[in-house]
N, C-alpha and C. Protein backbone atom coordinates (compact mmCIF):
# COMPACT_ATOMS: atom_id res chain seq x y z
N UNK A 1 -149.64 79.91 45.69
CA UNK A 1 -149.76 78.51 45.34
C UNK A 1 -150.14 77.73 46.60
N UNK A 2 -151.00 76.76 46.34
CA UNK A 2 -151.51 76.26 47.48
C UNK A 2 -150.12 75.15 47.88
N UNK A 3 -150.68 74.72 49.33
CA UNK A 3 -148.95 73.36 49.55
C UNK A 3 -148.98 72.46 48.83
N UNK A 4 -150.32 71.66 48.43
CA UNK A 4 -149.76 70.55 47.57
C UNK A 4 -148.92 70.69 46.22
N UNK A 5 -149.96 72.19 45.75
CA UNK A 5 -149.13 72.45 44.60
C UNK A 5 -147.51 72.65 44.52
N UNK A 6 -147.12 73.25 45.80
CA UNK A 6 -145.93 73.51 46.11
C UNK A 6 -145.26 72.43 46.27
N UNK A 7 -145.58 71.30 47.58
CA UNK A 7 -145.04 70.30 47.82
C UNK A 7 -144.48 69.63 46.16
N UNK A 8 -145.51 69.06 45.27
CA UNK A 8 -145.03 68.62 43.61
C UNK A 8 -143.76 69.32 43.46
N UNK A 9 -144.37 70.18 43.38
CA UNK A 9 -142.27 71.78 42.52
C UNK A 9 -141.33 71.30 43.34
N UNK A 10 -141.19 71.18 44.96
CA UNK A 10 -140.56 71.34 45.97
C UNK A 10 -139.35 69.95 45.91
N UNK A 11 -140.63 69.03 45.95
CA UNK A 11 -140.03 67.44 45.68
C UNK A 11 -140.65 66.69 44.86
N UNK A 12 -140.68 66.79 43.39
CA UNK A 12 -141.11 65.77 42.19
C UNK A 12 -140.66 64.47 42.30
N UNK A 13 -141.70 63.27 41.93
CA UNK A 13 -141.55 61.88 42.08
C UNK A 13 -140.22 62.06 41.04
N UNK A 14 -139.17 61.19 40.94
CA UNK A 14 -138.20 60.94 40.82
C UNK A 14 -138.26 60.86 38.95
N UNK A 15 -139.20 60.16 38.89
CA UNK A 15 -139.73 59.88 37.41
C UNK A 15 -141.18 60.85 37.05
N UNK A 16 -141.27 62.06 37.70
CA UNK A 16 -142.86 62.63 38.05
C UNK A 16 -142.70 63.87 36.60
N UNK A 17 -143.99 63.44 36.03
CA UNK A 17 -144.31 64.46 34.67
C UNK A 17 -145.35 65.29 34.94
N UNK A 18 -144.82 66.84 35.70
CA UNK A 18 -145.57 68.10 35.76
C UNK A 18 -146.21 68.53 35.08
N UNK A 19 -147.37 68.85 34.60
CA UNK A 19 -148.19 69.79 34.22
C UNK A 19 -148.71 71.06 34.55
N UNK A 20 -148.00 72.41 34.31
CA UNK A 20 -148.64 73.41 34.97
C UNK A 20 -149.72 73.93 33.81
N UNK A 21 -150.44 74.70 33.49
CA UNK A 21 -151.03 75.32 32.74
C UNK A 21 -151.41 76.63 33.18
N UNK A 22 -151.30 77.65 32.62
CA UNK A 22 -151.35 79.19 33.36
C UNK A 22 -151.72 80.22 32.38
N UNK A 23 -151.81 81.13 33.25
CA UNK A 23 -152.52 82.35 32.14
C UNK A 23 -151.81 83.65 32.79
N UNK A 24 -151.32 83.34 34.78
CA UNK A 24 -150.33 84.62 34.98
C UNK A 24 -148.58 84.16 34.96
N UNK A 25 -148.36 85.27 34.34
CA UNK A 25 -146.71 85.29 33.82
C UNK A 25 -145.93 84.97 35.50
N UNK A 26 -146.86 86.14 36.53
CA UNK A 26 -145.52 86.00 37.45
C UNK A 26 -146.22 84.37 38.34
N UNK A 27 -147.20 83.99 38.28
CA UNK A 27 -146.90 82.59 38.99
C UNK A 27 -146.59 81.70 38.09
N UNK A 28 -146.45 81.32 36.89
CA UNK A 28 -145.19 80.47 36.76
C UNK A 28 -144.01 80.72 36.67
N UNK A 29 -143.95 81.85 36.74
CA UNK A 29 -142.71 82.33 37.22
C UNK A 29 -142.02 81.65 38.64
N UNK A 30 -143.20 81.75 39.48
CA UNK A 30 -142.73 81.62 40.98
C UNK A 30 -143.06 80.12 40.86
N UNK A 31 -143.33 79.60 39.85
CA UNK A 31 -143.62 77.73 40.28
C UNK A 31 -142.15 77.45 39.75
N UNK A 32 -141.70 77.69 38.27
CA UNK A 32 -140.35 77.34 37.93
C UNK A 32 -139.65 77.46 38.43
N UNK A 33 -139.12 79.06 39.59
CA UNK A 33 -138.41 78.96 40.39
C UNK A 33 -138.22 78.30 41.82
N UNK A 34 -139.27 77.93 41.93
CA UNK A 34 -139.80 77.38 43.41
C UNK A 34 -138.71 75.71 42.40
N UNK A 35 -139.38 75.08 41.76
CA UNK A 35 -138.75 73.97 40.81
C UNK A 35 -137.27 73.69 41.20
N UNK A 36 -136.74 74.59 40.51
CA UNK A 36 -135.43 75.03 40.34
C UNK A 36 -134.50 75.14 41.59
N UNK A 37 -134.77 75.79 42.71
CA UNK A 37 -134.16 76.69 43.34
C UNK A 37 -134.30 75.09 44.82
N UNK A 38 -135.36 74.34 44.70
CA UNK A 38 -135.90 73.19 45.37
C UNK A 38 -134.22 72.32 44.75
N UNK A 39 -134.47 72.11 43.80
CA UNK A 39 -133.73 71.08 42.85
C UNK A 39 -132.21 71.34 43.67
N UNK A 40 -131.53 72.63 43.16
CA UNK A 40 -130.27 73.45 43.46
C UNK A 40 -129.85 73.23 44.83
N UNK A 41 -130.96 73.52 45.98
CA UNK A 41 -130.54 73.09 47.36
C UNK A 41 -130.27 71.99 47.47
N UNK A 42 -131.08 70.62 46.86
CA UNK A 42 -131.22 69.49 47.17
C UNK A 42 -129.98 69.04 46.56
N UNK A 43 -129.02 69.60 45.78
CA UNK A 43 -127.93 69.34 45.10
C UNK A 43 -128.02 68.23 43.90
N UNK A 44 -129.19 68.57 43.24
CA UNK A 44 -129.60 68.41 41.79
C UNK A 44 -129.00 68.82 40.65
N UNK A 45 -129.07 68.32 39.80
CA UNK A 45 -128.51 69.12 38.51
C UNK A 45 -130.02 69.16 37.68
N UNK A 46 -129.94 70.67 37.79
CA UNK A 46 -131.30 71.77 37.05
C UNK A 46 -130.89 71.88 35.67
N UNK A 47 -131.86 71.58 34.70
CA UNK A 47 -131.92 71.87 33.09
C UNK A 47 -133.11 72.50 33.04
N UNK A 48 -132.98 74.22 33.03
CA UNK A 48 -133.89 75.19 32.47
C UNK A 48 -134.08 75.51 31.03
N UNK A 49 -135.10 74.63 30.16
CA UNK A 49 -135.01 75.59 28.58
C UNK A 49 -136.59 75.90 28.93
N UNK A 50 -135.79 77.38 28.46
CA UNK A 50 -137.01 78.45 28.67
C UNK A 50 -137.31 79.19 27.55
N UNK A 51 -138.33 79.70 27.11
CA UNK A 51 -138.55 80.62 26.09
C UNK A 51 -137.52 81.64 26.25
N UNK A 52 -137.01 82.53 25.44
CA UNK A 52 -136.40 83.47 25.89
C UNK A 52 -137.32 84.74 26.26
N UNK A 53 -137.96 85.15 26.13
CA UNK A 53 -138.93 86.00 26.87
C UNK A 53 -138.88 85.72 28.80
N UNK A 54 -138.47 84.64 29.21
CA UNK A 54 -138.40 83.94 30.22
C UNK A 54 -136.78 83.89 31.40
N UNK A 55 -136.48 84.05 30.04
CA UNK A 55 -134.86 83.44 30.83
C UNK A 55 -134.38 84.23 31.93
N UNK A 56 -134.53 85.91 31.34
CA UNK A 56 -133.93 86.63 32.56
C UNK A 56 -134.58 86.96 33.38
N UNK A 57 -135.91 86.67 33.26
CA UNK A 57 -136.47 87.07 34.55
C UNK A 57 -136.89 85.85 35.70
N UNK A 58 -136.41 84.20 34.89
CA UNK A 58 -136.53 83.83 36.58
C UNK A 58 -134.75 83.26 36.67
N UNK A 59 -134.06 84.01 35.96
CA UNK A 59 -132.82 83.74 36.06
C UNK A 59 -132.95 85.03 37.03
N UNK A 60 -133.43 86.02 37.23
CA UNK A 60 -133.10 87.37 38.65
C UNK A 60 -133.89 86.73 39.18
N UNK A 61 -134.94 85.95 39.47
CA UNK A 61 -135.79 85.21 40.63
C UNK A 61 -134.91 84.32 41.65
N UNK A 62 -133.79 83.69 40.61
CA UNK A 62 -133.33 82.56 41.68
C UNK A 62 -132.16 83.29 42.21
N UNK A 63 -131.74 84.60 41.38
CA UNK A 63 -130.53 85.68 41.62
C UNK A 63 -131.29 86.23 42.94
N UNK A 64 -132.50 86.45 43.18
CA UNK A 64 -133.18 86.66 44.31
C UNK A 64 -133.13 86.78 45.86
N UNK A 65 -133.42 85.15 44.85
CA UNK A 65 -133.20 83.50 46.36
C UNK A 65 -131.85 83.33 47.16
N UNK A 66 -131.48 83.88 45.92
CA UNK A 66 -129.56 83.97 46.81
C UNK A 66 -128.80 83.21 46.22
N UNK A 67 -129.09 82.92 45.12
CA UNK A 67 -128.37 81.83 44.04
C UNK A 67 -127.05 82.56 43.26
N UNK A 68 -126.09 82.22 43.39
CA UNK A 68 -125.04 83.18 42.04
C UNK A 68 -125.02 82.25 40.73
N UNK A 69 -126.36 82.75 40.07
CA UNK A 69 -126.73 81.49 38.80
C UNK A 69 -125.34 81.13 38.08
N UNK A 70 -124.83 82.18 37.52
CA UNK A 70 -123.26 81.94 36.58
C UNK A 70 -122.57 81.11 37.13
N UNK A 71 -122.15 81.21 38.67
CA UNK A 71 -121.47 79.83 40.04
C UNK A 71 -122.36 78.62 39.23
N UNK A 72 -123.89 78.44 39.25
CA UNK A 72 -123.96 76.87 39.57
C UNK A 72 -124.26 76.77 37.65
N UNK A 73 -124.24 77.60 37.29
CA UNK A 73 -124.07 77.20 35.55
C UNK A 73 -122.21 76.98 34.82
N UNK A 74 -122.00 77.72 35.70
CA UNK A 74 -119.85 77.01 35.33
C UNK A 74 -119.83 75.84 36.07
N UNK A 75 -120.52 75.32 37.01
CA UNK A 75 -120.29 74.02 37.55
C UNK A 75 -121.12 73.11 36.92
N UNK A 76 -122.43 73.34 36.01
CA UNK A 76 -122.93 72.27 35.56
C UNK A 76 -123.95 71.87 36.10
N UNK A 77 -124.42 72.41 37.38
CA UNK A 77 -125.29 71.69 38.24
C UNK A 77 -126.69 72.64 37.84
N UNK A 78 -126.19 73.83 36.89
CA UNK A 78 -127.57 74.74 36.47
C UNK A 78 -127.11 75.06 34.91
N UNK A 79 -128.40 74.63 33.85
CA UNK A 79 -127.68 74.48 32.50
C UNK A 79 -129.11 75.41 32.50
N UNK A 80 -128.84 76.57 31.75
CA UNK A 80 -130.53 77.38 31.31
C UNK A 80 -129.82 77.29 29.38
N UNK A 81 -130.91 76.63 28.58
CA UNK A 81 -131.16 77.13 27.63
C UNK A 81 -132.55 77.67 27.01
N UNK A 82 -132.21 78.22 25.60
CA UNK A 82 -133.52 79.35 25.15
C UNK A 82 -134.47 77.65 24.50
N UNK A 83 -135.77 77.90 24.47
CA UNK A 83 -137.00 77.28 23.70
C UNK A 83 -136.45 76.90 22.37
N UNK A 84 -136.21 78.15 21.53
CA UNK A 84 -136.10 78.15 20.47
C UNK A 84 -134.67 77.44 19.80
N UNK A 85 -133.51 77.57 20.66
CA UNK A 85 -132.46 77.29 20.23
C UNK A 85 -132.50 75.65 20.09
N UNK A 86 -133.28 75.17 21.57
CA UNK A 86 -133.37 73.70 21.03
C UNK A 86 -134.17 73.02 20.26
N UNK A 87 -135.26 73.60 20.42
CA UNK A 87 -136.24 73.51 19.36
C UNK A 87 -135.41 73.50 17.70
N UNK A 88 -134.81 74.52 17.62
CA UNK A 88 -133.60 74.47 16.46
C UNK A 88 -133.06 73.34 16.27
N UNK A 89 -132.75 72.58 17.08
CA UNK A 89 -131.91 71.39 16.74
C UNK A 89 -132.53 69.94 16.27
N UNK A 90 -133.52 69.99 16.54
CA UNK A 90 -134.51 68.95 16.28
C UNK A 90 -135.49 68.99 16.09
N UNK A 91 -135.81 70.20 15.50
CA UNK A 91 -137.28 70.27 14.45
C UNK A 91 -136.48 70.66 13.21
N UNK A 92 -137.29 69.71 12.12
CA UNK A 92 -136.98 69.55 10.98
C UNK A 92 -137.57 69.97 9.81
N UNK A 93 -137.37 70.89 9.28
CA UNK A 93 -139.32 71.18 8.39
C UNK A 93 -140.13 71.12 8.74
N UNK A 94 -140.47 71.76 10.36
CA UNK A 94 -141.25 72.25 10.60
C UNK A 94 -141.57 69.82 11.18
N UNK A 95 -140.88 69.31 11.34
CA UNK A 95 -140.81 67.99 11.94
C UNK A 95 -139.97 67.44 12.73
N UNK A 96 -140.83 66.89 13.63
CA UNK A 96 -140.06 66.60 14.88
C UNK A 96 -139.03 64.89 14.63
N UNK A 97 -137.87 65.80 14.76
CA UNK A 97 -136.83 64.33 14.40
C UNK A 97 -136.29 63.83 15.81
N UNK A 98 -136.96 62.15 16.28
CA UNK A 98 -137.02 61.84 16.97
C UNK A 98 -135.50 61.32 17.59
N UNK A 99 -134.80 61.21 16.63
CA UNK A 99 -133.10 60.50 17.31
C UNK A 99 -132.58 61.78 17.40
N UNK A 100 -132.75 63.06 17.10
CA UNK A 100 -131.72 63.96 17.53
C UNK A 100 -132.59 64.61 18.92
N UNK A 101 -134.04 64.74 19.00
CA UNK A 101 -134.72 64.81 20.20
C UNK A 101 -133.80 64.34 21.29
N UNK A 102 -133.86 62.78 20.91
CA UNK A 102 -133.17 61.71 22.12
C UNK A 102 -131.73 62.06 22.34
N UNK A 103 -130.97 62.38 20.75
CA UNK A 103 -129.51 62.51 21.31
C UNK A 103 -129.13 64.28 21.92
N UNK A 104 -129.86 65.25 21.86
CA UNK A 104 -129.54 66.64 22.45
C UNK A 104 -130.33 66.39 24.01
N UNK A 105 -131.26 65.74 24.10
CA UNK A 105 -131.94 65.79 25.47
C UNK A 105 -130.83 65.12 26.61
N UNK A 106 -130.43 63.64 25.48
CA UNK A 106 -129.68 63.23 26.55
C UNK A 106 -128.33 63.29 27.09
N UNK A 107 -127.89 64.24 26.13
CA UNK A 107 -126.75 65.07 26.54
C UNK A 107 -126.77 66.03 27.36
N UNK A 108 -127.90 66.78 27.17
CA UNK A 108 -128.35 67.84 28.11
C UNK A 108 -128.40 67.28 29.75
N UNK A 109 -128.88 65.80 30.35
CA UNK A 109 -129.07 65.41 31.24
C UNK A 109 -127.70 64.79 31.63
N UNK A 110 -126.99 64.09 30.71
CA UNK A 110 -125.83 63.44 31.42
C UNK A 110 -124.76 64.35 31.52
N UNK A 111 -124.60 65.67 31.16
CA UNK A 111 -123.87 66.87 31.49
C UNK A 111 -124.71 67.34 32.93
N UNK A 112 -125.73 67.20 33.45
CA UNK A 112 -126.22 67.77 34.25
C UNK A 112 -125.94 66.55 35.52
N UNK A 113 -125.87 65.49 35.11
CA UNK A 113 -125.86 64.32 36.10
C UNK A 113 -124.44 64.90 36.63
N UNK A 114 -123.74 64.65 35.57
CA UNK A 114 -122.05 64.42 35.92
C UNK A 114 -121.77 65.60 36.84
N UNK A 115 -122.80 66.49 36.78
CA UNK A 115 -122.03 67.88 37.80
C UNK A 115 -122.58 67.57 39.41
N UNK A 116 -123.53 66.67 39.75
CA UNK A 116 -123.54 66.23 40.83
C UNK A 116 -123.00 65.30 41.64
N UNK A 117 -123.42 65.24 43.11
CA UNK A 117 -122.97 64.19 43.85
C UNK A 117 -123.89 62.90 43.83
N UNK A 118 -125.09 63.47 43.83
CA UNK A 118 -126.79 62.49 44.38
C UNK A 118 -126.68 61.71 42.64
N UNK A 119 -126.45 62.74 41.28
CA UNK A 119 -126.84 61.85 40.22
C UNK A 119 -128.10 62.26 40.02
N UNK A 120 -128.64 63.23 40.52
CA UNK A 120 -130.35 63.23 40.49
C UNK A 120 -130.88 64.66 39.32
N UNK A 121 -131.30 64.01 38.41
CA UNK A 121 -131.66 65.70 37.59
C UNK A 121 -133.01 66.11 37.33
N UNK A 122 -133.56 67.21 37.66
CA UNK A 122 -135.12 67.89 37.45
C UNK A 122 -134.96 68.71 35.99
N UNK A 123 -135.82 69.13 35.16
CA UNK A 123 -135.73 69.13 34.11
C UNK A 123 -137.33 70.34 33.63
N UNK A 124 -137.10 71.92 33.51
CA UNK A 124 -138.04 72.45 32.98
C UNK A 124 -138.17 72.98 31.72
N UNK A 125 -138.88 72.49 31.29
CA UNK A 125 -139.43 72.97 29.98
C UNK A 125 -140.48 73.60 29.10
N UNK A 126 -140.24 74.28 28.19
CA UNK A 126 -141.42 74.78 27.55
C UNK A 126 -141.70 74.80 26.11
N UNK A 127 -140.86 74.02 25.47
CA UNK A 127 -140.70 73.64 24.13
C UNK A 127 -142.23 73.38 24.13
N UNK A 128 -143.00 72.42 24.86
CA UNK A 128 -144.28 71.67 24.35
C UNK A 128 -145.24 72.81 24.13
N UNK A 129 -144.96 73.97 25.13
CA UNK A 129 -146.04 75.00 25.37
C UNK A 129 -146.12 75.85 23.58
N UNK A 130 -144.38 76.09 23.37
CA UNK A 130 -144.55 76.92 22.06
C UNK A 130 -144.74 76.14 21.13
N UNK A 131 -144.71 74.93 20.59
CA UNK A 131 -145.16 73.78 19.35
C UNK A 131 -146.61 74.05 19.62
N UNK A 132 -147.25 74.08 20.62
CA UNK A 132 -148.95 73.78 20.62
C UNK A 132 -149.43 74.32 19.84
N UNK A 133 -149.30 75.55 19.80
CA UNK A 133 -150.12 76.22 18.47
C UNK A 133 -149.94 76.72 17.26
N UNK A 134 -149.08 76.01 17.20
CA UNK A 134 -148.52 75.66 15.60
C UNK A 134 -149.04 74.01 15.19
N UNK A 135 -148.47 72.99 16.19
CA UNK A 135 -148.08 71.84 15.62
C UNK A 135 -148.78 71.09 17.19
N UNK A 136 -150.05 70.67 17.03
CA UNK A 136 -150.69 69.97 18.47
C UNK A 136 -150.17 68.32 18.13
N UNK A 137 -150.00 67.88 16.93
CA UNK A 137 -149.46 66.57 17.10
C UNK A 137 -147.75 66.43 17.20
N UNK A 138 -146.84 67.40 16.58
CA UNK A 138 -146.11 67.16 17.21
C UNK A 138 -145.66 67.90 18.42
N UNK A 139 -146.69 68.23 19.41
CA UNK A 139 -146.77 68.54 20.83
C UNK A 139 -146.66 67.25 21.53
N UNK A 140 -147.90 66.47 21.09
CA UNK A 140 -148.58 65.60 21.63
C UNK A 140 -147.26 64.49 21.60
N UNK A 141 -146.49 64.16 20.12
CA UNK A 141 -145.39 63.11 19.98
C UNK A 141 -144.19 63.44 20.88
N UNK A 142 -144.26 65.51 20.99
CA UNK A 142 -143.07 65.40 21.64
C UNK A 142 -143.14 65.16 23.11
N UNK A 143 -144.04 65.27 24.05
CA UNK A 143 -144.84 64.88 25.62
C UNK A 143 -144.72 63.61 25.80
N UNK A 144 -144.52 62.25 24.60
CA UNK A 144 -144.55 61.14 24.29
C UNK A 144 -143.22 61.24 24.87
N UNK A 145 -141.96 61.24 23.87
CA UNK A 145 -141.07 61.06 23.84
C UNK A 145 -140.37 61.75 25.25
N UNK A 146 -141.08 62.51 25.74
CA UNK A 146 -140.27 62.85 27.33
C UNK A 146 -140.92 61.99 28.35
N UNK A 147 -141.84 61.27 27.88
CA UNK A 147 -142.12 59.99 29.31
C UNK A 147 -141.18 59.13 29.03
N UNK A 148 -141.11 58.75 27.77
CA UNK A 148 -139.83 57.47 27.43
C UNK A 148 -138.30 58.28 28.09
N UNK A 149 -137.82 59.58 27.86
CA UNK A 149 -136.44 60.18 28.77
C UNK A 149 -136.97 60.08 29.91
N UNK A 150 -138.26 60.36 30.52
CA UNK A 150 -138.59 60.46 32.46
C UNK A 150 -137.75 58.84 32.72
N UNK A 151 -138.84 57.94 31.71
CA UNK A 151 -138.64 56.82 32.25
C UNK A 151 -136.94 56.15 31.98
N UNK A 152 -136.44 56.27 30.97
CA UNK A 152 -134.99 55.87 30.87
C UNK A 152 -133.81 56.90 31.59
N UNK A 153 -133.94 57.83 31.86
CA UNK A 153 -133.35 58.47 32.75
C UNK A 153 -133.11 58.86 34.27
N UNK A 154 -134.76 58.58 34.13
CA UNK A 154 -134.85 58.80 36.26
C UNK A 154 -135.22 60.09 36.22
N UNK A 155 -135.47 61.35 35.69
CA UNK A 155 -135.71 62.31 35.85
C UNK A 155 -136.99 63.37 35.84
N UNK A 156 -137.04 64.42 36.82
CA UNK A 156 -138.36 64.88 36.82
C UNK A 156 -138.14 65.69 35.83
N UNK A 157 -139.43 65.98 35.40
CA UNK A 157 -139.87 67.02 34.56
C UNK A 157 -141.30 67.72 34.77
N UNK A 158 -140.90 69.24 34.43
CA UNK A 158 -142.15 70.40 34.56
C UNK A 158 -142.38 71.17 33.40
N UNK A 159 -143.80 70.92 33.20
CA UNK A 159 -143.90 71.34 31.77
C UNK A 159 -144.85 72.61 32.13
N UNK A 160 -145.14 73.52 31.15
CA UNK A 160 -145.98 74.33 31.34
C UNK A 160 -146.72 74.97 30.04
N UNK A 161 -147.75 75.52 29.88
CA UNK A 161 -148.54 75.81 29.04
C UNK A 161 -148.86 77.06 29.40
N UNK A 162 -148.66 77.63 28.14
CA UNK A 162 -149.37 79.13 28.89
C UNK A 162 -150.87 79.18 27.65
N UNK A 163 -151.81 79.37 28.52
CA UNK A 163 -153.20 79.71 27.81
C UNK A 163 -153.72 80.99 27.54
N UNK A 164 -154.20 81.14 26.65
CA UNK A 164 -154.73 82.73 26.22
C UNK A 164 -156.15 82.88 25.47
N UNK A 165 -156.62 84.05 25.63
CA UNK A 165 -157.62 84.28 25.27
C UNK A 165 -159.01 83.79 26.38
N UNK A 166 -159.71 83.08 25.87
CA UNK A 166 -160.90 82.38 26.50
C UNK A 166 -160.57 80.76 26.80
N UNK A 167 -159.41 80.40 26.60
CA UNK A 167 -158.75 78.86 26.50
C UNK A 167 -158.46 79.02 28.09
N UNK A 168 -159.34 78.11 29.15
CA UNK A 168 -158.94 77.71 30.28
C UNK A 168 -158.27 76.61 30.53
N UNK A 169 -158.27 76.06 29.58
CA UNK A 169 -157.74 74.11 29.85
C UNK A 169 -156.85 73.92 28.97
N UNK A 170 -156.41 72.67 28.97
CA UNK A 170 -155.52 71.79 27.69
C UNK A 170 -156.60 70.75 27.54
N UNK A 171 -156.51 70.55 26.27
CA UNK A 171 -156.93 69.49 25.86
C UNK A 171 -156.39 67.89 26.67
N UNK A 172 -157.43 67.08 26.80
CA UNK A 172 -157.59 65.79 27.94
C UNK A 172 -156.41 65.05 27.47
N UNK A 173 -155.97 64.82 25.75
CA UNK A 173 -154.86 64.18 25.24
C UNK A 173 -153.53 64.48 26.05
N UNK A 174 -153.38 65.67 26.09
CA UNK A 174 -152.47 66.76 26.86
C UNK A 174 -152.33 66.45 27.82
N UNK A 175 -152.85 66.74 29.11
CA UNK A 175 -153.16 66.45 30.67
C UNK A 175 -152.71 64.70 31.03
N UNK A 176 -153.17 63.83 29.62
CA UNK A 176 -153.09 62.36 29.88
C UNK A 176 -151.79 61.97 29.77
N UNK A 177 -151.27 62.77 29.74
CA UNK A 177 -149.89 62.63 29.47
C UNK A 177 -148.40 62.85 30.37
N UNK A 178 -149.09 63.60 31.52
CA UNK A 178 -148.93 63.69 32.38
C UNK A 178 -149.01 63.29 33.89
N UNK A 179 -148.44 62.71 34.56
CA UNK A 179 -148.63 62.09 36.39
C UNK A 179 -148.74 63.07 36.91
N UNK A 180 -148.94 64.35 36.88
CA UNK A 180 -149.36 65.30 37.97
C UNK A 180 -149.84 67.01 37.42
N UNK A 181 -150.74 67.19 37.80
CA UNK A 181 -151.49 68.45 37.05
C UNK A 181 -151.71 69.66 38.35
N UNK A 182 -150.62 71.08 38.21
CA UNK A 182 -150.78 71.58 39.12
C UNK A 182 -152.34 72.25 39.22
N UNK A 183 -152.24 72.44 37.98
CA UNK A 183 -153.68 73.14 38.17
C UNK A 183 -154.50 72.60 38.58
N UNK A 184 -155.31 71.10 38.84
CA UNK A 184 -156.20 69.75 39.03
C UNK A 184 -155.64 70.24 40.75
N UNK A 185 -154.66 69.74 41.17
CA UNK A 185 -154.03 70.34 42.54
C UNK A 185 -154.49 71.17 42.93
N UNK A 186 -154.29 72.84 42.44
CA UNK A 186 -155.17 73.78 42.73
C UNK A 186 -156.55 73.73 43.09
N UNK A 187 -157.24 73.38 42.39
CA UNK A 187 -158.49 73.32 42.23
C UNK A 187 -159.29 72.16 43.48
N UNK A 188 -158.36 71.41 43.56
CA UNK A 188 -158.48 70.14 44.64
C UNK A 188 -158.46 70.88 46.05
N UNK A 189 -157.30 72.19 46.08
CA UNK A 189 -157.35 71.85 47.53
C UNK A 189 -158.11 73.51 47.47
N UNK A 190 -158.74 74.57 46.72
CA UNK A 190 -159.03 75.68 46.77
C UNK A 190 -160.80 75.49 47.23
């Protein structure tokens, strides 16, 4: 990863909405944990929902780094849940129900606040990545509704997309939705 790209993961604007988009497994691997493991030093409270295909392997990434994940997940200051489980809670027939969105997200963050000193929480996700190709509008509503939590909460967020096939990009709706695009980064400083 080039530095700027790094610098973004390392230290996200306070209110800063990540965009990664990718096609290799182990570098977003190494961007989430770079995310994460940034957040954890800085004495952040980290909210990982990850696909589960995901979980244990950058849960041994930050086991790596020198992290004893179970230590900073009994304290609160590291909450990992699965894609799907939350996705469970607020998709509705296959519809995105916007007050339980707001009330599981923001429980998720003020459990994560309360376990710090700073108050400061980073926030990765991939819910948007698995709705896309099923449901691109309620992708698009749910990317909405996490600028309104960036902005009423204070918190960063890193989103990521994984692309396949001959699909190099996200769609411009997508990207606009976002204050910072690692990949645009990449490409800027390569």
């Amino acid at each position: 990863m080039n530095p700027q790209g790094a610098a973004i993961l390392s230290n996200p604007h306070p209110r800063g909405h990540i965009v990664y988009p990718y096609t290799d497994e182990n570098l977003v691997g190494q961007a989430v944990c770079l995310f994460a493991s940034a957040g954890i030093r800085d004495g952040e409270g980290v909210i990982l929902i990850m696909t589960s295909d995901h979980c244990e392997p950058i849960r041994l990434r930050l086991q790596m780094e020198g992290f004893n994940v179970e230590t900073y997940e009994r304290s609160g200051q590291l909450t990992c849940v699965t894609t799907e489980d939350l996705l469970a809670r607020f998709m509705v027939d296959g519809t995105l129900n916007e007050d339980l969105f707001r009330l599981t997200i923001s429980g998720l963050i003020a459990q994560a606040r309360a376990s710090v000193n700073n108050g400061n929480v980073r926030v990765f996700g991939e819910m948007v990545s698995q709705l896309r190709g099923t449901n691109l509008v309620a992708t698009t509503r749910l990317e909405e509704l996490w600028n309104e939590v960036i902005s009423d909460h204070s918190v960063s967020l890193l989103c990521t997309y994984a692309l396949s096939g001959l699909e190099d990009h996200l769609p411009q709706c997508l990207i606009a939705l976002h204050s910072a695009d690692i990949e645009r980064e990449k490409s800027a400083v390569s």
